[in-house]
N, C-alpha and C. Protein backbone atom coordinates (compact mmCIF):
# COMPACT_ATOMS: atom_id res chain seq x y z
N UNK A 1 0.85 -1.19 0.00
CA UNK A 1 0.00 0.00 0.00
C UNK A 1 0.89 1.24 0.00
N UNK A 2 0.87 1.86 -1.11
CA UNK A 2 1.27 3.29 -1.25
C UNK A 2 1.05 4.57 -0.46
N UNK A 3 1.79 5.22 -0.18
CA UNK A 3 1.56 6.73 0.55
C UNK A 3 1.27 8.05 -0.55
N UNK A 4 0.55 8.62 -0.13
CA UNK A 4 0.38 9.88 -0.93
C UNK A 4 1.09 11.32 -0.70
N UNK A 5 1.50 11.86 -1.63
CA UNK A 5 2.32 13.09 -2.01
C UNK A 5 2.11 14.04 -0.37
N UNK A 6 0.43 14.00 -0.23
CA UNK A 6 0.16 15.16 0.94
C UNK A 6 0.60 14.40 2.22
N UNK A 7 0.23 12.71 2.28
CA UNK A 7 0.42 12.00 3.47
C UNK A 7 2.02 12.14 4.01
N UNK A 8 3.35 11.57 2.88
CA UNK A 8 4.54 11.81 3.01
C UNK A 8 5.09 13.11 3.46
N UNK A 9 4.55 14.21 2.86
CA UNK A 9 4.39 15.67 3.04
C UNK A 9 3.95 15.85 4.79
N UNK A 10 2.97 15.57 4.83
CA UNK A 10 2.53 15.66 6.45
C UNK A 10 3.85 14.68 7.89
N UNK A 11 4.42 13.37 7.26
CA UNK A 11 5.04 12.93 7.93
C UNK A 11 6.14 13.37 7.93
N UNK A 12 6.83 13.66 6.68
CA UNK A 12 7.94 14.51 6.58
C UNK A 12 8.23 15.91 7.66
N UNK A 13 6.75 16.57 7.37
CA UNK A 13 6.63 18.24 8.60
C UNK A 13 6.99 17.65 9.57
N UNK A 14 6.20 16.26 10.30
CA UNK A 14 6.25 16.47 11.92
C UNK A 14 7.38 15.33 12.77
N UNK A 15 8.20 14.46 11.24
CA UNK A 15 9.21 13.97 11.58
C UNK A 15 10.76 14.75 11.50
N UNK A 16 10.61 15.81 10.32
CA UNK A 16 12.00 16.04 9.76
C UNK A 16 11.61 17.79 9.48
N UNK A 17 11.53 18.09 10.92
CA UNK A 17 10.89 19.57 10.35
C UNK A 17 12.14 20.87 10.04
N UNK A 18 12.96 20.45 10.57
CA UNK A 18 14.44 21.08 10.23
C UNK A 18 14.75 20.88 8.53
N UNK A 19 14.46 20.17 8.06
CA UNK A 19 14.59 19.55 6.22
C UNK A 19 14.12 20.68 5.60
N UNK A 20 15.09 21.07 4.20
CA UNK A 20 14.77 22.28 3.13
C UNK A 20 14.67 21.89 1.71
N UNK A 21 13.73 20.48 1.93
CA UNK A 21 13.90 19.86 0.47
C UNK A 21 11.84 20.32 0.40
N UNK A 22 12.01 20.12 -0.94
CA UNK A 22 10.71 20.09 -1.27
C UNK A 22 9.98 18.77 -2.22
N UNK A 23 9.46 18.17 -1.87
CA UNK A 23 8.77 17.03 -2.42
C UNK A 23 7.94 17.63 -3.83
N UNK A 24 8.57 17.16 -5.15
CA UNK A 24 7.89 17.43 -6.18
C UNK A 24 6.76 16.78 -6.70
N UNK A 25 7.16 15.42 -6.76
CA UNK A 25 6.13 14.07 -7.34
C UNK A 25 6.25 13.52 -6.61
N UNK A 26 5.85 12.37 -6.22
CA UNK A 26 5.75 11.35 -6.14
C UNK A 26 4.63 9.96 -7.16
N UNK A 27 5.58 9.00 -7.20
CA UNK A 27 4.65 7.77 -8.03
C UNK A 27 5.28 6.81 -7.60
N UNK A 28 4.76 5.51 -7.96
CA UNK A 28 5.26 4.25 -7.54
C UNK A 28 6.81 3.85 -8.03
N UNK A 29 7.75 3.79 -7.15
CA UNK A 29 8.94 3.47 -7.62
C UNK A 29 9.85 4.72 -7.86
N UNK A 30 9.15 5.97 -7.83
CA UNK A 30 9.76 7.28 -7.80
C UNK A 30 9.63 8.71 -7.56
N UNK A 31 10.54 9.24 -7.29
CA UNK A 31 10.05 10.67 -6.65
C UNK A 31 10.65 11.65 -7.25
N UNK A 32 10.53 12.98 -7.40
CA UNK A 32 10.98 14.03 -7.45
C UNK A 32 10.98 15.20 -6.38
N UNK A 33 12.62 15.68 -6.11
CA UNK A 33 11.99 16.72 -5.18
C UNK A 33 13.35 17.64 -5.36
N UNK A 34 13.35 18.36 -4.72
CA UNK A 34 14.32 19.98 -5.21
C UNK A 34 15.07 20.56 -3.66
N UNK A 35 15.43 21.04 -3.95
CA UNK A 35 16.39 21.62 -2.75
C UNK A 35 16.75 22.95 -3.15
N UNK A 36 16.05 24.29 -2.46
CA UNK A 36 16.60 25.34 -2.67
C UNK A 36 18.14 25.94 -1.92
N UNK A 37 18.99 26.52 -3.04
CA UNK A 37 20.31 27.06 -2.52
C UNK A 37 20.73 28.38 -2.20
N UNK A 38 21.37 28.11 -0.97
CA UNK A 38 21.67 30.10 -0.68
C UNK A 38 23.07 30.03 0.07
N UNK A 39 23.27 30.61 1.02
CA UNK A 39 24.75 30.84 1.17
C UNK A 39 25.15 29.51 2.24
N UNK A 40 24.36 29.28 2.67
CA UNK A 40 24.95 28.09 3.54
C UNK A 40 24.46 26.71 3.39
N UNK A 41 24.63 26.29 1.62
CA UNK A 41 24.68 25.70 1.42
C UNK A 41 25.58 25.40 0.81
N UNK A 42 26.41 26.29 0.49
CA UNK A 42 27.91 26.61 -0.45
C UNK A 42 28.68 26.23 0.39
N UNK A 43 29.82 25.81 -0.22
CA UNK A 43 31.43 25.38 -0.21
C UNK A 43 32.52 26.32 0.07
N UNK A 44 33.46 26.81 -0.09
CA UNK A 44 34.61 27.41 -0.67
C UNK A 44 34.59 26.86 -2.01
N UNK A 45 34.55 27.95 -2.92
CA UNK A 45 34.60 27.61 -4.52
C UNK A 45 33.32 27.67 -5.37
N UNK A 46 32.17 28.20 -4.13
CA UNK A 46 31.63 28.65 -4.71
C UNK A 46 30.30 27.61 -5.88
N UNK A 47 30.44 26.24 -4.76
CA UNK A 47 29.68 25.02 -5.31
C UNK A 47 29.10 24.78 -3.86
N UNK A 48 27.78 23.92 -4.52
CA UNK A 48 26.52 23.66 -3.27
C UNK A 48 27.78 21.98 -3.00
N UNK A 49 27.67 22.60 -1.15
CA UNK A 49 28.59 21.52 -0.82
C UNK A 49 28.06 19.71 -0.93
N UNK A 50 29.00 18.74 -0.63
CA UNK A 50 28.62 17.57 -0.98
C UNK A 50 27.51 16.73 0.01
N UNK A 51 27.63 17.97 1.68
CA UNK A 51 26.67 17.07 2.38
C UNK A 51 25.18 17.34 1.69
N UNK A 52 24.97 18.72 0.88
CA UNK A 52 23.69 19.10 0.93
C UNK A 52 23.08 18.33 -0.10
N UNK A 53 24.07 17.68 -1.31
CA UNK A 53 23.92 16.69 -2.37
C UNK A 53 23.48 15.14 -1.31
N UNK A 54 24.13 15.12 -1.04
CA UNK A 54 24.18 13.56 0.01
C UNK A 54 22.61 13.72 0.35
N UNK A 55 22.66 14.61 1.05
CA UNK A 55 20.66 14.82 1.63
C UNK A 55 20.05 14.49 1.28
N UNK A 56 20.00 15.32 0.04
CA UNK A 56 18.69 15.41 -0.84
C UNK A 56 18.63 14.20 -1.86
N UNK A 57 19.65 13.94 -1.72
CA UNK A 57 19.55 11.92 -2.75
C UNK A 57 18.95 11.12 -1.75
N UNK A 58 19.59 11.05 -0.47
CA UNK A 58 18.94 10.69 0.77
C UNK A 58 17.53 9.96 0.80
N UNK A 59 16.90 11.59 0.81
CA UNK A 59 15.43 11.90 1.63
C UNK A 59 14.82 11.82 0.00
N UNK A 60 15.37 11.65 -1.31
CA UNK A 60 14.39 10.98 -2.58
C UNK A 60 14.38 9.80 -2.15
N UNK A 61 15.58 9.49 -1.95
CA UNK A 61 14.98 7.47 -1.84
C UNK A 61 13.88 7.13 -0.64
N UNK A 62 14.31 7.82 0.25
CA UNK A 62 12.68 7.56 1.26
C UNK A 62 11.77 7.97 0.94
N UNK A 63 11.75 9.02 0.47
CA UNK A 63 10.40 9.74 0.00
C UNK A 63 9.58 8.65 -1.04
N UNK A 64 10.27 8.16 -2.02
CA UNK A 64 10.16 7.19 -3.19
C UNK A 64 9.77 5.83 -2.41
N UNK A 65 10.32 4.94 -1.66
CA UNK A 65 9.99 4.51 -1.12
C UNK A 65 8.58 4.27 -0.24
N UNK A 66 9.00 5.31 0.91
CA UNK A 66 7.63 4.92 1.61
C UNK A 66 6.48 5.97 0.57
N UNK A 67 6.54 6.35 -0.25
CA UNK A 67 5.41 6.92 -2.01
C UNK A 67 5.28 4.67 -2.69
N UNK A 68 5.64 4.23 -2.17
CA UNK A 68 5.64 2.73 -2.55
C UNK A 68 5.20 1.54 -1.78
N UNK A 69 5.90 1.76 -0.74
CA UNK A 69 5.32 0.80 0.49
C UNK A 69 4.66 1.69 1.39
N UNK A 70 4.37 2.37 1.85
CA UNK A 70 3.79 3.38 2.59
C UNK A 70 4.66 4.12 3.47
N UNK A 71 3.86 4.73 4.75
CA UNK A 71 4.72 5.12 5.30
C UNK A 71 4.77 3.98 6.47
N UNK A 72 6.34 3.72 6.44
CA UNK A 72 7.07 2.79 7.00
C UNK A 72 8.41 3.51 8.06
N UNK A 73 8.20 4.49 9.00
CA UNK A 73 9.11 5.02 9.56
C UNK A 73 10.87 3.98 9.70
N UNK A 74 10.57 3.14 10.09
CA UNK A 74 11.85 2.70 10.30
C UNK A 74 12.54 1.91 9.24
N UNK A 75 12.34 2.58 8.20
CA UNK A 75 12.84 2.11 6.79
C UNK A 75 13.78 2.85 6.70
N UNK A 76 15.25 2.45 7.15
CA UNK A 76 16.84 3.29 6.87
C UNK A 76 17.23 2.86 6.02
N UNK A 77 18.35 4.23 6.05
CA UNK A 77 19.39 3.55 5.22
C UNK A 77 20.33 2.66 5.26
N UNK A 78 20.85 1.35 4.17
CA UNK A 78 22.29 0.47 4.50
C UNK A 78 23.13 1.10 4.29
N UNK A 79 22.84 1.76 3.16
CA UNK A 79 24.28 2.03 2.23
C UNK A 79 24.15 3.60 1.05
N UNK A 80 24.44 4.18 0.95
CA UNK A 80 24.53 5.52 0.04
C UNK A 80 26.11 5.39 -0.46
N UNK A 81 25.85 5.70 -1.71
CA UNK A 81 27.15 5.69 -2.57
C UNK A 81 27.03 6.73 -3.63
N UNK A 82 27.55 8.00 -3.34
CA UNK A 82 27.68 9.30 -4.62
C UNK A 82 28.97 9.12 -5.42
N UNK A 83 28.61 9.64 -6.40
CA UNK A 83 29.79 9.93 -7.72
C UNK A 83 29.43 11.18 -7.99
N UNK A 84 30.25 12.54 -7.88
CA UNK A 84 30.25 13.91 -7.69
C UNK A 84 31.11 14.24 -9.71
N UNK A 85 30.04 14.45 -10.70
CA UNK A 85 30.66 14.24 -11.99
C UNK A 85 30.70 15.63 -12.71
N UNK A 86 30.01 16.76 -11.83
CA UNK A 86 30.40 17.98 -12.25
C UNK A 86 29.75 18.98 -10.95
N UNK A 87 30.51 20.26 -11.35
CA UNK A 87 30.44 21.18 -10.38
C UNK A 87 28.80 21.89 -9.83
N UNK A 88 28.15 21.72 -9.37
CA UNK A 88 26.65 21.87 -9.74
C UNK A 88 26.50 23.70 -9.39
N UNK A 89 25.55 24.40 -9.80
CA UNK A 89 25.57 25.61 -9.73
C UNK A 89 25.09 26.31 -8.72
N UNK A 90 26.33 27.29 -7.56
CA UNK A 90 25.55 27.93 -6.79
C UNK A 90 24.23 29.13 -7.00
N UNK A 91 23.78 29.02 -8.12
CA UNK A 91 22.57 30.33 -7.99
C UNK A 91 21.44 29.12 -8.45
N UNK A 92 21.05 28.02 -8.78
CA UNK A 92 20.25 27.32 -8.93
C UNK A 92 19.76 26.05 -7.69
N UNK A 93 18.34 26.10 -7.89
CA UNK A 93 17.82 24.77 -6.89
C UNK A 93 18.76 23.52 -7.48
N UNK A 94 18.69 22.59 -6.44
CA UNK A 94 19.27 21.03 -6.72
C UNK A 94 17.86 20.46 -6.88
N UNK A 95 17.82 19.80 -7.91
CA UNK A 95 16.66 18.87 -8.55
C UNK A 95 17.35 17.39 -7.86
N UNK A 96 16.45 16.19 -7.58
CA UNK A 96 16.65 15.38 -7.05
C UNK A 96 15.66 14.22 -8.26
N UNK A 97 16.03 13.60 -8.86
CA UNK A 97 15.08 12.77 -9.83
C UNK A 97 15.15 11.04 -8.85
N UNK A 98 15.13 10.71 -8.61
CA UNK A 98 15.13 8.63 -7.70
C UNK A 98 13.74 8.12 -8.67
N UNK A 99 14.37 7.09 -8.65
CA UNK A 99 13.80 5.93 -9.25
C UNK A 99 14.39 4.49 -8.43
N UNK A 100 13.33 3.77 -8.04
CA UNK A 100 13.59 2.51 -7.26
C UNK A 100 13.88 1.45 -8.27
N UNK A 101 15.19 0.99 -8.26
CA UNK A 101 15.32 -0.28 -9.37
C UNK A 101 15.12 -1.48 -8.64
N UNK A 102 14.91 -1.84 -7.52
CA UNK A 102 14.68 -3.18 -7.41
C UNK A 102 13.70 -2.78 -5.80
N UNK A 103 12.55 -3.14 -5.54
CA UNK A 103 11.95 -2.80 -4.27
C UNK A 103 11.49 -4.64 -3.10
N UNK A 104 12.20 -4.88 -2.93
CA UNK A 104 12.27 -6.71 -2.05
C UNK A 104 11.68 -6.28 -1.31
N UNK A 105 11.32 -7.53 -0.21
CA UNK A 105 10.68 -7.46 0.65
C UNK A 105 11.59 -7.09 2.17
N UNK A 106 12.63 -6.95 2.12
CA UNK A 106 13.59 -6.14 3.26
C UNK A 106 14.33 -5.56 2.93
N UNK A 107 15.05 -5.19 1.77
CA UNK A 107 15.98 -4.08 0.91
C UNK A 107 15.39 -3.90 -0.38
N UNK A 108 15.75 -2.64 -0.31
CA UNK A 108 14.92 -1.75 -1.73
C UNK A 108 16.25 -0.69 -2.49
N UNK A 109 16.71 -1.12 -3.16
CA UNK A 109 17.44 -0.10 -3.71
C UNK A 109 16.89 0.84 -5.08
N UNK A 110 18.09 1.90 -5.12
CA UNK A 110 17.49 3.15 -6.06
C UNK A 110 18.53 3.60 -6.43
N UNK A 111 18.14 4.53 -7.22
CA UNK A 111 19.30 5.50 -7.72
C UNK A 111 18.94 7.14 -7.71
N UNK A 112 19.47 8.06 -7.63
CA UNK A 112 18.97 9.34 -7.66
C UNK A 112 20.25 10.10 -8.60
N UNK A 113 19.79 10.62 -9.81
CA UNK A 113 20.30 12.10 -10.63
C UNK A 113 20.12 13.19 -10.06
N UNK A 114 20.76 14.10 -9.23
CA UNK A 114 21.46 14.87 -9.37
C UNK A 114 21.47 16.13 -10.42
N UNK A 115 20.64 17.52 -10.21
CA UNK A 115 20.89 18.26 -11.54
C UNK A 115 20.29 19.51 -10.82
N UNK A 116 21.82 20.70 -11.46
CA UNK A 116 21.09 22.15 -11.49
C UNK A 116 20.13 22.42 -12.09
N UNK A 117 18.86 23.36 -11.59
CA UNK A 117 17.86 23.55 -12.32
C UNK A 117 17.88 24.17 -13.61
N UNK A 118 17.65 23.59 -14.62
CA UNK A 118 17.62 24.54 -15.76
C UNK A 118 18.79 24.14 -16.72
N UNK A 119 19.57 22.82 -15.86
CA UNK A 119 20.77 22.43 -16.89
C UNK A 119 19.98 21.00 -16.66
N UNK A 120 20.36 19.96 -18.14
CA UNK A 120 19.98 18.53 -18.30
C UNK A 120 21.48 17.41 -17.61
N UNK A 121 22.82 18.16 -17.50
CA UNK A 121 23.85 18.11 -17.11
C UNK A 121 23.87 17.25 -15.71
N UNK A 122 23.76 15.94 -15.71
CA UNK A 122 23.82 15.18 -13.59
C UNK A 122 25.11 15.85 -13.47
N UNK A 123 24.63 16.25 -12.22
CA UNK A 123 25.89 17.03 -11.45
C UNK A 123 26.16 16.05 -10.09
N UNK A 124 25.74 14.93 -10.04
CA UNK A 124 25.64 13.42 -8.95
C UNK A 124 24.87 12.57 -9.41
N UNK A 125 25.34 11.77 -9.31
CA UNK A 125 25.02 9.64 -9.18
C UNK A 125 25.08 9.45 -7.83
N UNK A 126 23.86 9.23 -7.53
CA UNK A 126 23.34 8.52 -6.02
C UNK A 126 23.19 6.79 -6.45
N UNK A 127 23.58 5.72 -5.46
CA UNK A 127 22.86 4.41 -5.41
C UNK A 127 22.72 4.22 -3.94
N UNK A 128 21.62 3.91 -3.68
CA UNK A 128 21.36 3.87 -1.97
C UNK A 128 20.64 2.25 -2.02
N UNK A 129 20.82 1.77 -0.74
CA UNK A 129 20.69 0.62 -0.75
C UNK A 129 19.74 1.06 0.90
N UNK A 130 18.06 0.40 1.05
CA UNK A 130 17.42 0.70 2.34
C UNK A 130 17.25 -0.38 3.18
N UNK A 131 16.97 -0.69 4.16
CA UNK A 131 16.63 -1.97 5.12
C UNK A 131 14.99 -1.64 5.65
N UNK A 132 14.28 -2.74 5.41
CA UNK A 132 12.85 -2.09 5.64
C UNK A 132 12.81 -3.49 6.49
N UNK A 133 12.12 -2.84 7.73
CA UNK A 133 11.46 -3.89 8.63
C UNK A 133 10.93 -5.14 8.59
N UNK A 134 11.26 -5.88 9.31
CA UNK A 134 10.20 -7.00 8.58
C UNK A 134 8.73 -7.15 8.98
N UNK A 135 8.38 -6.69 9.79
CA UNK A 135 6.94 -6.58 10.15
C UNK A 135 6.23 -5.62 9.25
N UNK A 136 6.84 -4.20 9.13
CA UNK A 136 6.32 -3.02 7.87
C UNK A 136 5.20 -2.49 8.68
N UNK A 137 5.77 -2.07 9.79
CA UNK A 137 4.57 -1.29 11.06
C UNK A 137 4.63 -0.40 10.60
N UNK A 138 3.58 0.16 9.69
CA UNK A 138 2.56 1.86 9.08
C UNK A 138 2.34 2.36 10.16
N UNK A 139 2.19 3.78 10.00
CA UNK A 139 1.20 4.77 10.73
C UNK A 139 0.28 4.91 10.39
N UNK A 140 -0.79 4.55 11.09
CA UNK A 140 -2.32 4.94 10.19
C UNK A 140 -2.73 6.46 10.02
């Protein structure tokens, strides 16, 4: 049973209310969501640094996820693995594209692109690997 765009949205506010991503889509197996950039999200050099990339690949694969199995709070992460393949742009949002390539019944992996807004250019390769409960205790 799937979660909906407003439901994830609502768990997201009252679990992760410190978070500056924005949930674009959601559909089965994938999400879209964006990350706006300003000064303290920058580097030295004048690039959105690598934790704020790391995040927002992050919180697509959960988002994508429990947008798939529902919402499943204790669905972590195993494993995150970035490839950083160009400089991404400090005056533009970070676009976050995930797509779930394989969703099992206790690990679900994905991938997330990476891209300044307004360029087609991945500026990151995400592969995240999740551990989902085995019971799959929802919030109603």
């Amino acid at each position: 049973m799937s979660a909906t765009k407003e439901e994830i949205n609502a768990f997201m506010a009252l679990e992760f209310p410190q978070a500056k991503y924005k949930i674009e889509e959601v559909k089965e197996n994938s999400a879209i969501l964006s990350h706006d950039i300003g000064i303290n999200e920058l580097r030295p050099g004048g690039t959105v640094s690598g934790p704020v990339l790391m995040s927002i690949a992050d919180v697509a694969l959960y988002v994508a996820i429990l947008g798939t199995i529902g919402i499943v709070p204790l669905t972590v992460t195993t494993s995150l693995t970035i490839n950083f393949l160009r400089k991404p742009s400090a005056k533009a949002r970070i676009i976050a594209d995930c797509t779930l390539m394989k969703v099992g019944r206790t690990l679900i992996v994905g991938e997330v692109a990476l891209y300044s807004e307004g360029s087609d250019d991945i500026v990151a390769h995400v592969v995240g690997t999740y551990s989902v409960p085995p019971t799959r205790d929802k919030i109603s």
